[in-house]
PDB file of N, CA and C in Angstrom:
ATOM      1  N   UNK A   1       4.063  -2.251 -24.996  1.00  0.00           N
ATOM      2  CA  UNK A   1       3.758  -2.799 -23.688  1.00  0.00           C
ATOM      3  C   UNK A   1       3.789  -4.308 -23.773  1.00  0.00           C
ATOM      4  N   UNK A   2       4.246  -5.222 -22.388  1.00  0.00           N
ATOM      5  CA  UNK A   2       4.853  -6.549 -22.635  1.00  0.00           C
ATOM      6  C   UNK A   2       3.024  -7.003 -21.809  1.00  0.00           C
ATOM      7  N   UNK A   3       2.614  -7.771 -22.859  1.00  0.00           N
ATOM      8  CA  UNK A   3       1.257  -8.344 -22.810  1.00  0.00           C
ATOM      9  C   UNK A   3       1.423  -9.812 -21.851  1.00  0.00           C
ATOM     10  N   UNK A   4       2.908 -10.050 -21.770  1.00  0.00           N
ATOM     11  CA  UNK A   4       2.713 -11.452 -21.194  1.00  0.00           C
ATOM     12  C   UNK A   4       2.256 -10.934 -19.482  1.00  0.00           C
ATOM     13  N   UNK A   5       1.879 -12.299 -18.782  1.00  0.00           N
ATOM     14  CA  UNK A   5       1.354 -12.466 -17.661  1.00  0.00           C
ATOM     15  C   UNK A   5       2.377 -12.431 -16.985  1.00  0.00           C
ATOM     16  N   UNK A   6       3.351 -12.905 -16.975  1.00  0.00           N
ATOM     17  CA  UNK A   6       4.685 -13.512 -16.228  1.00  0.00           C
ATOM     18  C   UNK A   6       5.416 -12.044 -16.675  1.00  0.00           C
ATOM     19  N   UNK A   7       5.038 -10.966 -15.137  1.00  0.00           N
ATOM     20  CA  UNK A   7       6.084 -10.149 -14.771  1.00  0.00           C
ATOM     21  C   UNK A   7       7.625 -10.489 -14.731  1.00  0.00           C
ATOM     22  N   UNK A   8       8.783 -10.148 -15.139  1.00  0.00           N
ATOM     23  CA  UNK A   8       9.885 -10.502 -14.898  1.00  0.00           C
ATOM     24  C   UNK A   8      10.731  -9.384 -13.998  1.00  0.00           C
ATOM     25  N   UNK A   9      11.379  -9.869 -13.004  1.00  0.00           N
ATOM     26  CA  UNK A   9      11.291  -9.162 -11.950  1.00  0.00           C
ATOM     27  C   UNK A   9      12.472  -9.268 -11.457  1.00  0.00           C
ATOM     28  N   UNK A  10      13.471  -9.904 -11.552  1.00  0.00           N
ATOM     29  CA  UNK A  10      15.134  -9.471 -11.827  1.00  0.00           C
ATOM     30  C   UNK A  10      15.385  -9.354 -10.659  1.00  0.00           C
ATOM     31  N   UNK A  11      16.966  -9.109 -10.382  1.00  0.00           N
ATOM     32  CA  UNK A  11      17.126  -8.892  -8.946  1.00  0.00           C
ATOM     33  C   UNK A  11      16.994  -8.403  -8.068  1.00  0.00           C
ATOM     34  N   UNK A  12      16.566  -8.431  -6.824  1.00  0.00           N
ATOM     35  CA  UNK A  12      15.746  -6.917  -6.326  1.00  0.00           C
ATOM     36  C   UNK A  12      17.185  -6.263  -5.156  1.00  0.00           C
ATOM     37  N   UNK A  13      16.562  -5.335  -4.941  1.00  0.00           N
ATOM     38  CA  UNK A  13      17.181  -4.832  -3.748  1.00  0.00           C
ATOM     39  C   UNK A  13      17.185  -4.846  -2.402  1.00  0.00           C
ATOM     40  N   UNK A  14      17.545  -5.216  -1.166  1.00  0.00           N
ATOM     41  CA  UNK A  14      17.045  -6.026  -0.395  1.00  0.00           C
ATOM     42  C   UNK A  14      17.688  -4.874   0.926  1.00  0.00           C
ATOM     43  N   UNK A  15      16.158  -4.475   1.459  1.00  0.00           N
ATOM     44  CA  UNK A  15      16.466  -3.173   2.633  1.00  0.00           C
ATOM     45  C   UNK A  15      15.703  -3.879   4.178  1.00  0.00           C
ATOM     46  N   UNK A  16      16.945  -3.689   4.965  1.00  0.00           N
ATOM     47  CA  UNK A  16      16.260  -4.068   6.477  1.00  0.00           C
ATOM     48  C   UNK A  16      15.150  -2.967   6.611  1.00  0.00           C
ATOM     49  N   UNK A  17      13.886  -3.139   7.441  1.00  0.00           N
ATOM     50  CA  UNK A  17      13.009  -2.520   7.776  1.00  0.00           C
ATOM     51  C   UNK A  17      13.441  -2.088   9.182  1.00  0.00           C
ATOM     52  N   UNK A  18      13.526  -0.225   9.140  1.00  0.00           N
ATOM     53  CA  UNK A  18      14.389   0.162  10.729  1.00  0.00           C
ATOM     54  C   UNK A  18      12.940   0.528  11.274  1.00  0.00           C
ATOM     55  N   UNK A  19      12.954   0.246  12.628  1.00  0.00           N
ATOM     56  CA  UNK A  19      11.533   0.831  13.175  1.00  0.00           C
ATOM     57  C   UNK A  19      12.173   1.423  14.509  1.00  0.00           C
ATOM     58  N   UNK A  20      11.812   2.379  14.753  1.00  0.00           N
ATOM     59  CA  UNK A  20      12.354   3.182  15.909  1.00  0.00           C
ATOM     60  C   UNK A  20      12.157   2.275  17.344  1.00  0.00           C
ATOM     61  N   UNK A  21      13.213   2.428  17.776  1.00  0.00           N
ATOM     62  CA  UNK A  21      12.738   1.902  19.518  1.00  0.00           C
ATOM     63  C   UNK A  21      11.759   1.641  19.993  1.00  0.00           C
ATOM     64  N   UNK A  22      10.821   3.060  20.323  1.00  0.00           N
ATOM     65  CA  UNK A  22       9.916   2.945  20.854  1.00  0.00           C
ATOM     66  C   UNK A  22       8.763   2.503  20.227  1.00  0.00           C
ATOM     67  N   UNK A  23       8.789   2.775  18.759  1.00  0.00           N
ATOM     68  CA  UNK A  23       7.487   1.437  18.443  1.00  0.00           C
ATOM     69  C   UNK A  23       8.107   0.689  18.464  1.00  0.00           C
ATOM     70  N   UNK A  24       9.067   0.160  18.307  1.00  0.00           N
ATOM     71  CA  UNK A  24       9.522  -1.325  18.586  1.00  0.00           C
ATOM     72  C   UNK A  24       8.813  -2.366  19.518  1.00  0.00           C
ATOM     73  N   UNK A  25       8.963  -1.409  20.705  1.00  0.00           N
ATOM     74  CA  UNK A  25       8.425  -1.726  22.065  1.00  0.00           C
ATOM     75  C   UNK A  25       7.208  -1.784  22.192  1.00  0.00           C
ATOM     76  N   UNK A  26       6.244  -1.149  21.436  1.00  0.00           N
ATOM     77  CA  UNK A  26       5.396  -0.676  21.611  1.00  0.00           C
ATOM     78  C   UNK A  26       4.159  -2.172  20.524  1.00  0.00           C
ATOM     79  N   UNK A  27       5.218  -2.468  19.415  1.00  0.00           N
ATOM     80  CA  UNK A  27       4.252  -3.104  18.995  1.00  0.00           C
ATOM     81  C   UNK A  27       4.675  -4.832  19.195  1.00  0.00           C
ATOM     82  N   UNK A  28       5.986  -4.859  20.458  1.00  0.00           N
ATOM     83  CA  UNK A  28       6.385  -5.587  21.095  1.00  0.00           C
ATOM     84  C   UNK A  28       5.207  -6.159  21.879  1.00  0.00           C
ATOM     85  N   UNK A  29       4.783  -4.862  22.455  1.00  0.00           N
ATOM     86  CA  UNK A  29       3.831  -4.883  23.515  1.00  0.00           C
ATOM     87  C   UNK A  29       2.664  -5.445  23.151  1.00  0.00           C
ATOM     88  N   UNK A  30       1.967  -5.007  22.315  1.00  0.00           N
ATOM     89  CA  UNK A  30       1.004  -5.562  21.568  1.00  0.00           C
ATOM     90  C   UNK A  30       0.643  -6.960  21.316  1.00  0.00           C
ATOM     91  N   UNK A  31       1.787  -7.373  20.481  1.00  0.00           N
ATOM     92  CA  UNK A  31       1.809  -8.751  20.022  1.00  0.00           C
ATOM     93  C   UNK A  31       1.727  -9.741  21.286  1.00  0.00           C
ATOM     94  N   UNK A  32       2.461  -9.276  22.085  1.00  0.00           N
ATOM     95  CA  UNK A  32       2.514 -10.684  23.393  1.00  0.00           C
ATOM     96  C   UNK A  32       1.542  -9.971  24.541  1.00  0.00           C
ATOM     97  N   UNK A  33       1.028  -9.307  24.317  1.00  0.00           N
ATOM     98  CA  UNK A  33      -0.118  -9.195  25.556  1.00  0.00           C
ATOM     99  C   UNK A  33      -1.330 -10.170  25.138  1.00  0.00           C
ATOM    100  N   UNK A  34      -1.113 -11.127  26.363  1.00  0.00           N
ATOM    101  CA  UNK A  34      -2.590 -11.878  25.987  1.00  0.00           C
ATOM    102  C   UNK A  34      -3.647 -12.027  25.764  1.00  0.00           C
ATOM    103  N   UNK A  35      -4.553 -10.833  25.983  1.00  0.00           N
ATOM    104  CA  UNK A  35      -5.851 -10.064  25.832  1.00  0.00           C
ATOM    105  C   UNK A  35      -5.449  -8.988  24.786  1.00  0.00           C
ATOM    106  N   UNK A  36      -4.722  -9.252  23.348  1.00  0.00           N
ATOM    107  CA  UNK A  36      -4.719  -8.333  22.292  1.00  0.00           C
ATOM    108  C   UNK A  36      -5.399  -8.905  21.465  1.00  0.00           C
ATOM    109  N   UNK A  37      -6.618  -8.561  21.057  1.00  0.00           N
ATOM    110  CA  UNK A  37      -7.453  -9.710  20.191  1.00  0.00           C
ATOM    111  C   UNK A  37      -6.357  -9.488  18.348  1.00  0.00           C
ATOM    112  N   UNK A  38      -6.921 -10.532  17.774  1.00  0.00           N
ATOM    113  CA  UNK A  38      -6.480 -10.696  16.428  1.00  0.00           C
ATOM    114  C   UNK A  38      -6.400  -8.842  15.421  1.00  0.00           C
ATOM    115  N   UNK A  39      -7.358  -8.827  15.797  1.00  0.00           N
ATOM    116  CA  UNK A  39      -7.429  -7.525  14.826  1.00  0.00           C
ATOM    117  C   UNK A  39      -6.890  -6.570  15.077  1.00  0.00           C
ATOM    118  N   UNK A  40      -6.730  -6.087  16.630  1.00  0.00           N
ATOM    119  CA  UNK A  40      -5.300  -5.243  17.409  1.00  0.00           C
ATOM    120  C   UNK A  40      -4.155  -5.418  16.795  1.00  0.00           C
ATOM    121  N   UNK A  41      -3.926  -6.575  16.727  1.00  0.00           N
ATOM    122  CA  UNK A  41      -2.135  -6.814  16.305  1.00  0.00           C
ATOM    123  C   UNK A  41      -2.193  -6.615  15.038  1.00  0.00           C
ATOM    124  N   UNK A  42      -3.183  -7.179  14.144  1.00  0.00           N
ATOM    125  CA  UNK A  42      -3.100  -6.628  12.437  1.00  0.00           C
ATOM    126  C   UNK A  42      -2.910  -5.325  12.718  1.00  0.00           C
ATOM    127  N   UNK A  43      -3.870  -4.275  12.729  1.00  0.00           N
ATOM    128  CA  UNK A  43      -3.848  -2.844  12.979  1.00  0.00           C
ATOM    129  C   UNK A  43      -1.962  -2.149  13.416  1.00  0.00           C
ATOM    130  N   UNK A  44      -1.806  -3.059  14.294  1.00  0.00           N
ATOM    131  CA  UNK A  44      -0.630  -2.589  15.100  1.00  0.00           C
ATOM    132  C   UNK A  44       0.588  -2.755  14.152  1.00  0.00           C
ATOM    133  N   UNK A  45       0.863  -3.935  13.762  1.00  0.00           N
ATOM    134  CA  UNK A  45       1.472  -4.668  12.552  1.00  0.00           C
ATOM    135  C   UNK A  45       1.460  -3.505  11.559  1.00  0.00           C
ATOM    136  N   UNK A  46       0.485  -2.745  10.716  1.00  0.00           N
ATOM    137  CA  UNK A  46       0.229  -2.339   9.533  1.00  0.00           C
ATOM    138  C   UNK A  46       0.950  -0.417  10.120  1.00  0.00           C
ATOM    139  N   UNK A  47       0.236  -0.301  10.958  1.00  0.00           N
ATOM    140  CA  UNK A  47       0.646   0.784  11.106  1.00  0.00           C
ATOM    141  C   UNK A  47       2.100   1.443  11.437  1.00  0.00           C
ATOM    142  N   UNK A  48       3.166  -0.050  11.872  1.00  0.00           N
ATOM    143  CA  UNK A  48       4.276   0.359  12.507  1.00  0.00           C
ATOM    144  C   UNK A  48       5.403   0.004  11.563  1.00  0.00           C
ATOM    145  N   UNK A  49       4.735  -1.638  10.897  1.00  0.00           N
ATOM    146  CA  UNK A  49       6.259  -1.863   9.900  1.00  0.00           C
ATOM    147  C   UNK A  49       5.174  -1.971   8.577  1.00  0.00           C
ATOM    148  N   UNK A  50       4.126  -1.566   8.497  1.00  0.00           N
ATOM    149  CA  UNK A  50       3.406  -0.778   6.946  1.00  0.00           C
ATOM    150  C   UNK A  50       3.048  -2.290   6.290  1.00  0.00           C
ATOM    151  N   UNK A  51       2.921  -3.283   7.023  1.00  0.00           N
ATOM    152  CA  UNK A  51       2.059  -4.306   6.188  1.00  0.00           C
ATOM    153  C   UNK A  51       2.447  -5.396   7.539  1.00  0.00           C
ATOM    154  N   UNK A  52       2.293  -7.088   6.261  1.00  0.00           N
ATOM    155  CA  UNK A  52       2.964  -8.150   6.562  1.00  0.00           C
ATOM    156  C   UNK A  52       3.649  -8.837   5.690  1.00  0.00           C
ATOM    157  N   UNK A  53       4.058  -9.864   6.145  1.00  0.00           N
ATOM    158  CA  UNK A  53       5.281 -10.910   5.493  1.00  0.00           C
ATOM    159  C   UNK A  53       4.375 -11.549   4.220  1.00  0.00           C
ATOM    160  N   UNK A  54       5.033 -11.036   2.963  1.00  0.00           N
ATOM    161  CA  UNK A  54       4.521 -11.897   2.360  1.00  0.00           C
ATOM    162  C   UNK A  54       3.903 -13.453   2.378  1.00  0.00           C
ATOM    163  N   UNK A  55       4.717 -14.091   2.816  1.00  0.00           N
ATOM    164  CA  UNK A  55       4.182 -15.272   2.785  1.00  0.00           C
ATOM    165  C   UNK A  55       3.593 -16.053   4.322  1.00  0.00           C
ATOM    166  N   UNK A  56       4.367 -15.668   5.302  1.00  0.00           N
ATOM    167  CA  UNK A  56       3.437 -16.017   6.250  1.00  0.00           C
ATOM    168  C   UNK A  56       2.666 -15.207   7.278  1.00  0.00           C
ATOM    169  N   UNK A  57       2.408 -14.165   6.610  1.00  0.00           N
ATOM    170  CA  UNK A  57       1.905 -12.810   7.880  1.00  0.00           C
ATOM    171  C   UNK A  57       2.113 -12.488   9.286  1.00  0.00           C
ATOM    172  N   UNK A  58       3.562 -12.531   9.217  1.00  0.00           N
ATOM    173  CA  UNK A  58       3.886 -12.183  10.647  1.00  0.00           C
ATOM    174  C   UNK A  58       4.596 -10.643  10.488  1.00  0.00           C
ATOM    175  N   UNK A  59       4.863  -9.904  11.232  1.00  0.00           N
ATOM    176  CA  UNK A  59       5.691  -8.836  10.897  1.00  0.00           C
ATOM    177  C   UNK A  59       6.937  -9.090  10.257  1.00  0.00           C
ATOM    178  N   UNK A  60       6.825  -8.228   9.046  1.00  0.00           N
ATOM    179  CA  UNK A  60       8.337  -8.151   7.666  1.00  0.00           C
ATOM    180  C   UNK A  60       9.660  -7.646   8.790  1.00  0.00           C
ATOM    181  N   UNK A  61      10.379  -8.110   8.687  1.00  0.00           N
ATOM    182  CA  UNK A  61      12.090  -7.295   8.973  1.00  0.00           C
ATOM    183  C   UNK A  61      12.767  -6.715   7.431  1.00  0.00           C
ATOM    184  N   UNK A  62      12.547  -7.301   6.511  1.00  0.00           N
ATOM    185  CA  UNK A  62      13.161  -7.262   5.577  1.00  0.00           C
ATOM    186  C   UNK A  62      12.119  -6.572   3.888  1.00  0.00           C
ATOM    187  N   UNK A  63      12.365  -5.833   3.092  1.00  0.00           N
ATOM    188  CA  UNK A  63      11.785  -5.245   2.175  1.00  0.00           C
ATOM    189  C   UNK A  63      12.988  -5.522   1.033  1.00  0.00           C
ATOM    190  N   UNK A  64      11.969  -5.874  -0.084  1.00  0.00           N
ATOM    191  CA  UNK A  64      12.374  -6.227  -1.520  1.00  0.00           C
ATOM    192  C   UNK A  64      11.656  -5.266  -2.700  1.00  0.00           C
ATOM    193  N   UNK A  65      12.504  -4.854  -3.159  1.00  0.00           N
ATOM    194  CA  UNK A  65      12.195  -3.929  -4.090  1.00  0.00           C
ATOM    195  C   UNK A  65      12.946  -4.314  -5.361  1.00  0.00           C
ATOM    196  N   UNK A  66      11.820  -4.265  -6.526  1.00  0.00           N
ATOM    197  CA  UNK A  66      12.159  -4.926  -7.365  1.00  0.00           C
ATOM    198  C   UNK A  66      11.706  -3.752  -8.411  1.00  0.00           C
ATOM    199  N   UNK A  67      13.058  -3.242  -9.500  1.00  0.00           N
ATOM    200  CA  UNK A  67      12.725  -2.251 -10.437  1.00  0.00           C
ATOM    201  C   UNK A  67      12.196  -2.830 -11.835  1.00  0.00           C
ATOM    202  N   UNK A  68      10.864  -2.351 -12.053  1.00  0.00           N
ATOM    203  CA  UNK A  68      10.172  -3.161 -13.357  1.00  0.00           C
ATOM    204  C   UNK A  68      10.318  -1.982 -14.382  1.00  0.00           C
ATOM    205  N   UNK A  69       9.526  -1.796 -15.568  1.00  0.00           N
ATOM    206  CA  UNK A  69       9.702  -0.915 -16.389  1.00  0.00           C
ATOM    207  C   UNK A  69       9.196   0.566 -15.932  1.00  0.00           C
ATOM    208  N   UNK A  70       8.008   0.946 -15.562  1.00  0.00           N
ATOM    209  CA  UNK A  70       7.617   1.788 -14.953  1.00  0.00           C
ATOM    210  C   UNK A  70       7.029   1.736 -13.178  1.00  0.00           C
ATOM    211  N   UNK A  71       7.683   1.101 -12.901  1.00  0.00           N
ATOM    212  CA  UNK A  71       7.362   1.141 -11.504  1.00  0.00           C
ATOM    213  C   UNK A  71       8.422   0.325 -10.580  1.00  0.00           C
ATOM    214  N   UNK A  72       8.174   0.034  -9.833  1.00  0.00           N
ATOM    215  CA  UNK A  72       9.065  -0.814  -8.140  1.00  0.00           C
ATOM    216  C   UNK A  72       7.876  -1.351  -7.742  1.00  0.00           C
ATOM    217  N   UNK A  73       8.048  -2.673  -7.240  1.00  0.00           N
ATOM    218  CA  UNK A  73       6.901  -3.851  -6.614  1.00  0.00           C
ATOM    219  C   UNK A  73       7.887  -3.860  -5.355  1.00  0.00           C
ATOM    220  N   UNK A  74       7.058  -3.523  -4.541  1.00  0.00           N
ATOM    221  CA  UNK A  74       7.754  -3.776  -3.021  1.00  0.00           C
ATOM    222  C   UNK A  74       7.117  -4.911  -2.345  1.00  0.00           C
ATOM    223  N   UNK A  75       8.015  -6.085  -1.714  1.00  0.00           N
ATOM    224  CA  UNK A  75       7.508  -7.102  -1.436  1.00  0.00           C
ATOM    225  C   UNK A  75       7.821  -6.364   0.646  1.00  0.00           C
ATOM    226  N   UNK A  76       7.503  -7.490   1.390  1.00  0.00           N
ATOM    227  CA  UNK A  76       7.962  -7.682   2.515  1.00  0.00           C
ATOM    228  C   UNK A  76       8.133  -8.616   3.321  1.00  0.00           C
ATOM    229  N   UNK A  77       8.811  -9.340   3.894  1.00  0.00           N
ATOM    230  CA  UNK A  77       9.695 -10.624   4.378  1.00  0.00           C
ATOM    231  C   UNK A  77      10.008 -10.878   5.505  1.00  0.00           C
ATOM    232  N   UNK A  78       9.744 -11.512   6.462  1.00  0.00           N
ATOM    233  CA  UNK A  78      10.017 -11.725   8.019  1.00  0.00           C
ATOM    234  C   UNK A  78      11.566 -12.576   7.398  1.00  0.00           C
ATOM    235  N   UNK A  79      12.311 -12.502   8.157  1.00  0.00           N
ATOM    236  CA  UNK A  79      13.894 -13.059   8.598  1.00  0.00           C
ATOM    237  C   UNK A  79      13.277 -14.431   7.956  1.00  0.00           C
ATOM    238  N   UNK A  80      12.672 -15.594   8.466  1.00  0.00           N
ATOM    239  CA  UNK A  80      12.790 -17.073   8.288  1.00  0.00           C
ATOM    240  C   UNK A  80      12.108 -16.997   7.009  1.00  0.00           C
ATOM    241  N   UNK A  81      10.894 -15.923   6.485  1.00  0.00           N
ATOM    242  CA  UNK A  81      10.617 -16.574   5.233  1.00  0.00           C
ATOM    243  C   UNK A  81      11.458 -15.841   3.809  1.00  0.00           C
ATOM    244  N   UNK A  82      12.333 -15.009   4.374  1.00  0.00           N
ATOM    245  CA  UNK A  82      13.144 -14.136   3.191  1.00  0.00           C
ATOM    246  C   UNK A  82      14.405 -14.848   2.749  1.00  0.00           C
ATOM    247  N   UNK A  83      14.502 -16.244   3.331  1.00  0.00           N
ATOM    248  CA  UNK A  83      15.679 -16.931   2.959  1.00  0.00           C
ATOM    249  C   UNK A  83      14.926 -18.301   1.766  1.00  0.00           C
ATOM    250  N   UNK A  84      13.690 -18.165   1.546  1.00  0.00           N
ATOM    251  CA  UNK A  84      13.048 -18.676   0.512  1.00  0.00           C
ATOM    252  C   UNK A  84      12.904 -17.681  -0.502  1.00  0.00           C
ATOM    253  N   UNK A  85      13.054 -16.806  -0.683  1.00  0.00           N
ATOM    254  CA  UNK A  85      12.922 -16.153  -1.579  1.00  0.00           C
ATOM    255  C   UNK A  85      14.188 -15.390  -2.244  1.00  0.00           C
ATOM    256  N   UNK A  86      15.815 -15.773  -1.360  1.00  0.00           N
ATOM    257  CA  UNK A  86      16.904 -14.934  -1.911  1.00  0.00           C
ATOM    258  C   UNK A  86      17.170 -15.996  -3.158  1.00  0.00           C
TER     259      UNK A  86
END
């Protein structure tokens, strides 16, 4: 087993996140209704595209999967912040 700290994590694989229409719409809806308090849209967010953007927590479009020795680290990436990370 590799004791170092510094995972090495190689090239990943890089999958659009498809979300059906109607949640589309749905968590469309959510986000821009003005009376959706903060914790609605997290909830809404998590349940429809299964997290947030790594780096700036907005909803991911984009998923990175990266094959390590015994496992896959799945990252997730909105469009503007996944072009820092190709």
């Amino acid at each position: 087993m590799n004791n170092d700290n510094n995972i090495r994590k190689g090239k990943p694989t890089i999958e659009p996140i498809v979300i059906p229409e109607d949640k589309k719409q749905k968590l469309d809806k959510v986000l821009n209704y003005k009376h959706t308090s903060h914790s609605q849209k997290e909830r809404a967010i998590k349940q429809i595209v299964g997290g947030f953007c790594c780096l700036c927590e907005n909803p991911p479009t984009q998923i990175l999967k990266y094959k390590l020795e015994d496992a896959t680290l799945i990252e997730r990436y909105c469009d503007k912040c996944i072009e820092k990370v190709k």
